[in-house]
N, C-alpha and C. Protein backbone atom coordinates (compact mmCIF):
# COMPACT_ATOMS: atom_id res chain seq x y z
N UNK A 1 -22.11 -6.04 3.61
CA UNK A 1 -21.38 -6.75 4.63
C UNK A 1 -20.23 -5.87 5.10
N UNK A 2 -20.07 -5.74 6.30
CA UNK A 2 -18.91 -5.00 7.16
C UNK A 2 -17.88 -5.59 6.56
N UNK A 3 -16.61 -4.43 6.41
CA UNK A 3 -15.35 -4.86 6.30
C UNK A 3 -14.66 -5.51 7.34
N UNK A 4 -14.17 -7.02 6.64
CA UNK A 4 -13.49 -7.91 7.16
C UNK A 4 -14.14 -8.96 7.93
N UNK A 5 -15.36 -8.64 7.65
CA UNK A 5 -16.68 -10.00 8.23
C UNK A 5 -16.56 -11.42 7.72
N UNK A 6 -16.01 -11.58 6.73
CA UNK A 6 -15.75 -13.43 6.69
C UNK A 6 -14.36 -13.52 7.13
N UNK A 7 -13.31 -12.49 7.09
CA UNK A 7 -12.56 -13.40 7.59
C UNK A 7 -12.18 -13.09 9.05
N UNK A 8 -13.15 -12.16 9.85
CA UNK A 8 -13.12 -12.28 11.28
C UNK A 8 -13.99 -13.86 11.48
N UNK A 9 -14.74 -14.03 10.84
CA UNK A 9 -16.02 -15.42 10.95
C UNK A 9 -15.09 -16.47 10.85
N UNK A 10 -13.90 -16.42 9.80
CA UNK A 10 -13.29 -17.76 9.47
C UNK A 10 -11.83 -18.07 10.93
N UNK A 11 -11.82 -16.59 11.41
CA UNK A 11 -10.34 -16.50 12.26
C UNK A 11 -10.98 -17.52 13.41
N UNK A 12 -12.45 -16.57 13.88
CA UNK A 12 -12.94 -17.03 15.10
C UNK A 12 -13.29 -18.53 14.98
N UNK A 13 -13.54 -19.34 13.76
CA UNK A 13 -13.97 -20.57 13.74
C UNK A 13 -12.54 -21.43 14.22
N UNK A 14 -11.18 -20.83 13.54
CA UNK A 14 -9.93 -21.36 13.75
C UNK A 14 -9.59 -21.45 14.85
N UNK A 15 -9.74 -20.19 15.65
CA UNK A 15 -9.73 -19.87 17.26
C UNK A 15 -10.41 -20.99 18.19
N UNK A 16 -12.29 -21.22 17.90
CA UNK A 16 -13.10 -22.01 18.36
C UNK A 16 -12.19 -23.17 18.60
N UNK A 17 -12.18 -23.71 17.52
CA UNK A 17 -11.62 -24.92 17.05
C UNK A 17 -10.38 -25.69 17.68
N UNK A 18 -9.30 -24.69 17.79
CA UNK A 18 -7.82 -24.88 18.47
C UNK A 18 -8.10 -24.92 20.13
N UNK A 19 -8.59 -24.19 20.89
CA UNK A 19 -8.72 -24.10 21.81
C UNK A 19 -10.20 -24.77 22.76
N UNK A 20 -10.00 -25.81 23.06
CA UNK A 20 -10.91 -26.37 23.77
C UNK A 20 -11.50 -25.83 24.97
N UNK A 21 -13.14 -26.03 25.00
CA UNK A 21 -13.82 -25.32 25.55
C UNK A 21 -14.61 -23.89 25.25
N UNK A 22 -13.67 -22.82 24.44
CA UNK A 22 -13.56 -21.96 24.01
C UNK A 22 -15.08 -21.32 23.63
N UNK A 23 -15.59 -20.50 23.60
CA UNK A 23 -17.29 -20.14 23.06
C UNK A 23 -17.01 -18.80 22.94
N UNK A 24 -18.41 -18.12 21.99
CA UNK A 24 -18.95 -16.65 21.80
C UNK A 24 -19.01 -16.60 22.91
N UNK A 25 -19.36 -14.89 23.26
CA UNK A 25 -20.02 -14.51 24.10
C UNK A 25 -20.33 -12.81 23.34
N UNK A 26 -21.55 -12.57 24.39
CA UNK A 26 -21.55 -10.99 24.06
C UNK A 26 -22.27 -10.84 22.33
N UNK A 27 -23.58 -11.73 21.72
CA UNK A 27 -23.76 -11.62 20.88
C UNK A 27 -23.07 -11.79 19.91
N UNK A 28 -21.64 -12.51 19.92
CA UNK A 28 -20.59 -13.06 19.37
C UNK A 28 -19.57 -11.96 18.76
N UNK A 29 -19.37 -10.98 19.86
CA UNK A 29 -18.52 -10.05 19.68
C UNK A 29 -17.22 -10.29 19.71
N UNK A 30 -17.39 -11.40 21.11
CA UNK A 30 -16.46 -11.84 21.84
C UNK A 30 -15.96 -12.98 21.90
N UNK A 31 -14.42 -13.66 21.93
CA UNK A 31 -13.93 -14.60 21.99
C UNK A 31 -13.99 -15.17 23.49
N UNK A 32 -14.41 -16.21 24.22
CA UNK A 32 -13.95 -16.36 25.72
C UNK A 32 -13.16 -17.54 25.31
N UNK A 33 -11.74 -17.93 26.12
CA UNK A 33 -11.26 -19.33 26.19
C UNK A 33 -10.85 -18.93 27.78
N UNK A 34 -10.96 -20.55 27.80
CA UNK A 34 -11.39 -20.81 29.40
C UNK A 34 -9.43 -21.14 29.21
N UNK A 35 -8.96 -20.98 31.08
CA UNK A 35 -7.48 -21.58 30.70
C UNK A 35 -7.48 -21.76 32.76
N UNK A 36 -6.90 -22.05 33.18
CA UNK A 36 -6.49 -22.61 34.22
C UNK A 36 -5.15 -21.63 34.82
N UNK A 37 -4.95 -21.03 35.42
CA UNK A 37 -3.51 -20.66 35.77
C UNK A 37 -3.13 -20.42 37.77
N UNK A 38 -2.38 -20.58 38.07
CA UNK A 38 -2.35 -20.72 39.53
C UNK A 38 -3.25 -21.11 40.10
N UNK A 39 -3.96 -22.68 39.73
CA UNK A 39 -5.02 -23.32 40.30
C UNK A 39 -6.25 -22.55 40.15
N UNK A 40 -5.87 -21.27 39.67
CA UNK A 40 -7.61 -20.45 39.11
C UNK A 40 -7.90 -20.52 37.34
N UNK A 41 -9.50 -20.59 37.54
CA UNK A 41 -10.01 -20.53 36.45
C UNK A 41 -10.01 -19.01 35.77
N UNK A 42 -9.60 -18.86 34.74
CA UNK A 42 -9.64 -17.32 34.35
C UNK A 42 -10.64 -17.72 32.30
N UNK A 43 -10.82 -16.35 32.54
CA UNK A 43 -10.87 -16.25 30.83
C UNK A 43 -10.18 -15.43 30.01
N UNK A 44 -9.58 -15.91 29.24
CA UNK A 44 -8.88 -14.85 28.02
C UNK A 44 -9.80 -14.42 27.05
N UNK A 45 -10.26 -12.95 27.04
CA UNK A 45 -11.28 -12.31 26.24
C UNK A 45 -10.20 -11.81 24.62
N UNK A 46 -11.07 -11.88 23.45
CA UNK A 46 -10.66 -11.86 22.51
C UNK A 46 -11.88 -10.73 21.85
N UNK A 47 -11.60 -10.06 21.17
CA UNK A 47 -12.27 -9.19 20.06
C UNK A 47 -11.81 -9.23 18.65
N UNK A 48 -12.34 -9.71 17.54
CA UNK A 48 -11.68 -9.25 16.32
C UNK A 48 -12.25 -7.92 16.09
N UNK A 49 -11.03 -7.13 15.33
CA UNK A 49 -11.48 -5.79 14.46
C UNK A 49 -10.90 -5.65 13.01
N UNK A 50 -11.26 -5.55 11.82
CA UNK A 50 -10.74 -5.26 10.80
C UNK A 50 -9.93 -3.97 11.03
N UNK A 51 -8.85 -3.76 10.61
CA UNK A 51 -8.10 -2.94 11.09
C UNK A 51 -8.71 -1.37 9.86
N UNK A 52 -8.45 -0.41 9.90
CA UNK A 52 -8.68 0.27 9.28
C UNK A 52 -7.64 0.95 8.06
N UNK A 53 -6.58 0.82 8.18
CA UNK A 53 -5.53 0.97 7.26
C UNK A 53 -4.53 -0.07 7.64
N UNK A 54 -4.37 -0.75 6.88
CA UNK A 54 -2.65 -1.52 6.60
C UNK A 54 -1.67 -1.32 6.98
N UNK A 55 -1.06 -2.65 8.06
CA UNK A 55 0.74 -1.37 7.66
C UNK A 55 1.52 -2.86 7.17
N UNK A 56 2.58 -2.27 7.68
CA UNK A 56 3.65 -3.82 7.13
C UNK A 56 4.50 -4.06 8.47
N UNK A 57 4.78 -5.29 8.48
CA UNK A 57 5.90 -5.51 9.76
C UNK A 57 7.30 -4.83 9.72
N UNK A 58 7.18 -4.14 10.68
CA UNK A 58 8.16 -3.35 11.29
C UNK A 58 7.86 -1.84 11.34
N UNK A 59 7.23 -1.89 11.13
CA UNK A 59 6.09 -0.48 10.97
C UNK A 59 5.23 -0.09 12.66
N UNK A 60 5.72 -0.73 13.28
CA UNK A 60 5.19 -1.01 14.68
C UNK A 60 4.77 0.33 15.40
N UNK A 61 6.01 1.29 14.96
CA UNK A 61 5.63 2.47 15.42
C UNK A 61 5.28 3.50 14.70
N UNK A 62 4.62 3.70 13.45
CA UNK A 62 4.49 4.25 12.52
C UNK A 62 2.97 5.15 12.76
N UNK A 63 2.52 6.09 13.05
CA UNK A 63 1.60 6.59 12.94
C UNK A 63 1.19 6.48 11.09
N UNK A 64 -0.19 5.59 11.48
CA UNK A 64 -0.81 5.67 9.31
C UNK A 64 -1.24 6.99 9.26
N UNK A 65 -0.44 7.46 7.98
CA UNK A 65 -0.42 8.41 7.33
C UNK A 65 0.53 9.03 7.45
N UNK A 66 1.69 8.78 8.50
CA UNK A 66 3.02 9.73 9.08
C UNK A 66 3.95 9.21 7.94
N UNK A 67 4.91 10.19 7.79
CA UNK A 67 5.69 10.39 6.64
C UNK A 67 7.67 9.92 8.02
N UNK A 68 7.81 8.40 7.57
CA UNK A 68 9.14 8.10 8.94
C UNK A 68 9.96 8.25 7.48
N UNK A 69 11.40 8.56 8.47
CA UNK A 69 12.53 8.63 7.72
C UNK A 69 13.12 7.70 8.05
N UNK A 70 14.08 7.18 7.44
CA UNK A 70 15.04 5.98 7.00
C UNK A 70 16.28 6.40 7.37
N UNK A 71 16.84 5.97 8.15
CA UNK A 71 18.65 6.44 8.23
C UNK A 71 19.62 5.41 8.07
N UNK A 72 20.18 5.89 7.25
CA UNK A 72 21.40 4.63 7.17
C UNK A 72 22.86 5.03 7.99
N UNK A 73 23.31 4.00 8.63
CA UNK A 73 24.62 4.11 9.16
C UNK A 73 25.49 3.83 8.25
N UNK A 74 26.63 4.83 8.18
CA UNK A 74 28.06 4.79 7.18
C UNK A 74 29.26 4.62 7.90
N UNK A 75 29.72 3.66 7.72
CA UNK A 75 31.15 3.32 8.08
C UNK A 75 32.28 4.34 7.67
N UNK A 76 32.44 5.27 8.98
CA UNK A 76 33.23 6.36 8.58
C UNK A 76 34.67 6.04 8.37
N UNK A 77 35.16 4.79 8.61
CA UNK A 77 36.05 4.79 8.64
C UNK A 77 36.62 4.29 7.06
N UNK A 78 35.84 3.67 6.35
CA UNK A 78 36.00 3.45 5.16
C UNK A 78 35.63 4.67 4.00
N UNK A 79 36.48 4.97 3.01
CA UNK A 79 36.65 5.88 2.89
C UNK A 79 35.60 5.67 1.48
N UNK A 80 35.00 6.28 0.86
CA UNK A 80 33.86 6.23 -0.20
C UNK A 80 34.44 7.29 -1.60
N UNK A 81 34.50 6.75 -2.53
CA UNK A 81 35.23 7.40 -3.50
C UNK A 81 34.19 7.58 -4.79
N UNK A 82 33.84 8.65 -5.28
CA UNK A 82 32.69 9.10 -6.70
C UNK A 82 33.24 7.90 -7.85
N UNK A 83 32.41 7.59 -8.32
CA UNK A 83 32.40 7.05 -9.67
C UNK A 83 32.92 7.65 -10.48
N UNK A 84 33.42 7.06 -11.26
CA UNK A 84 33.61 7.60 -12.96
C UNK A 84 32.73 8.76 -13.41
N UNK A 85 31.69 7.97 -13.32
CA UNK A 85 30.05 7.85 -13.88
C UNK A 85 29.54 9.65 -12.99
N UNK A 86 29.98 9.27 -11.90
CA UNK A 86 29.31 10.61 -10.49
C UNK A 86 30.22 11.41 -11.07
N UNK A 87 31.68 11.78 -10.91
CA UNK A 87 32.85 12.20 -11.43
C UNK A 87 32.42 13.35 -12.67
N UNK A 88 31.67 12.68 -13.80
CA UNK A 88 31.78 13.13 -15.09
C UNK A 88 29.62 13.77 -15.05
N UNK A 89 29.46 13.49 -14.04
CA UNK A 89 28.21 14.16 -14.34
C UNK A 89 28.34 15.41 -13.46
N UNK A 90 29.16 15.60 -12.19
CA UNK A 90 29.67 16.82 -11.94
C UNK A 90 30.62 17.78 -12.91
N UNK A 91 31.12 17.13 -13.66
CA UNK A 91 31.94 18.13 -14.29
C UNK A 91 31.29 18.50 -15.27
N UNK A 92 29.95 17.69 -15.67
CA UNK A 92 29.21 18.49 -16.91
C UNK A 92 28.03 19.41 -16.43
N UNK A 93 27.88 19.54 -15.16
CA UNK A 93 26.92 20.07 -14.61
C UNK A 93 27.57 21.60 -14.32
N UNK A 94 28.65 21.55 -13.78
CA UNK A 94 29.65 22.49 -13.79
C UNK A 94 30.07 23.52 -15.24
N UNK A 95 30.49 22.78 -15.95
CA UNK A 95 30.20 23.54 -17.35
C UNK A 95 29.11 23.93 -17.86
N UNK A 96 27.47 23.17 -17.67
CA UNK A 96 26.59 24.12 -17.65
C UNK A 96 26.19 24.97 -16.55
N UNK A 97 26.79 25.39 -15.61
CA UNK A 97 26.66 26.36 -14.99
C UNK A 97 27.69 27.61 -15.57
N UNK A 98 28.57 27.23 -16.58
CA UNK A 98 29.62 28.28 -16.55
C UNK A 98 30.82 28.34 -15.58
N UNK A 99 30.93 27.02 -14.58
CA UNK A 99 31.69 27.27 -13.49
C UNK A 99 33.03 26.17 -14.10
């Protein structure tokens, strides 16, 4: 069975279902729903496709497989001060350098 075949079968039954009138077409490739707009009859054509890789929302512009960077904005005006903790792992890093 093709990837994503029951639940393109289960979307299109939901689709059928919600929208009155609505039918296959095209060997049931195709979604048609009938709709009315400026006194004309039109159809809104639908296709399902299993997508081929995943992404996540907000990923909108993400080429799959592209490697995006993350930037954070810093409030320059607030001033950011080392830890204790940061403080004392530079100064031991420093002594093993000999410096």
């Amino acid at each position: 069975m093709a990837r994503g075949a029951i639940a393109k079968t289960e979307i299109s039954k939901k689709i059928l279902d919600t929208f009155e009138g609505s039918f296959l077409y095209n060997d049931g490739k195709e979604i048609r729903i009938p709709y009315t707009e400026d006194g004309e009859l039109i159809q809104i054509k639908i296709t399902l496709t299993a997508a081929k890789e995943n992404v996540s929302i907000g990923e909108d512009n993400a080429i799959p497989g592209e490697i995006s960077e993350t930037k954070t904005v810093v409030d320059t005006k607030q001033k950011i001060e080392p830890t204790e903790e940061e403080k004392q792992n530079v100064d031991d890093l420093l002594k093993a350098l000999g410096l």
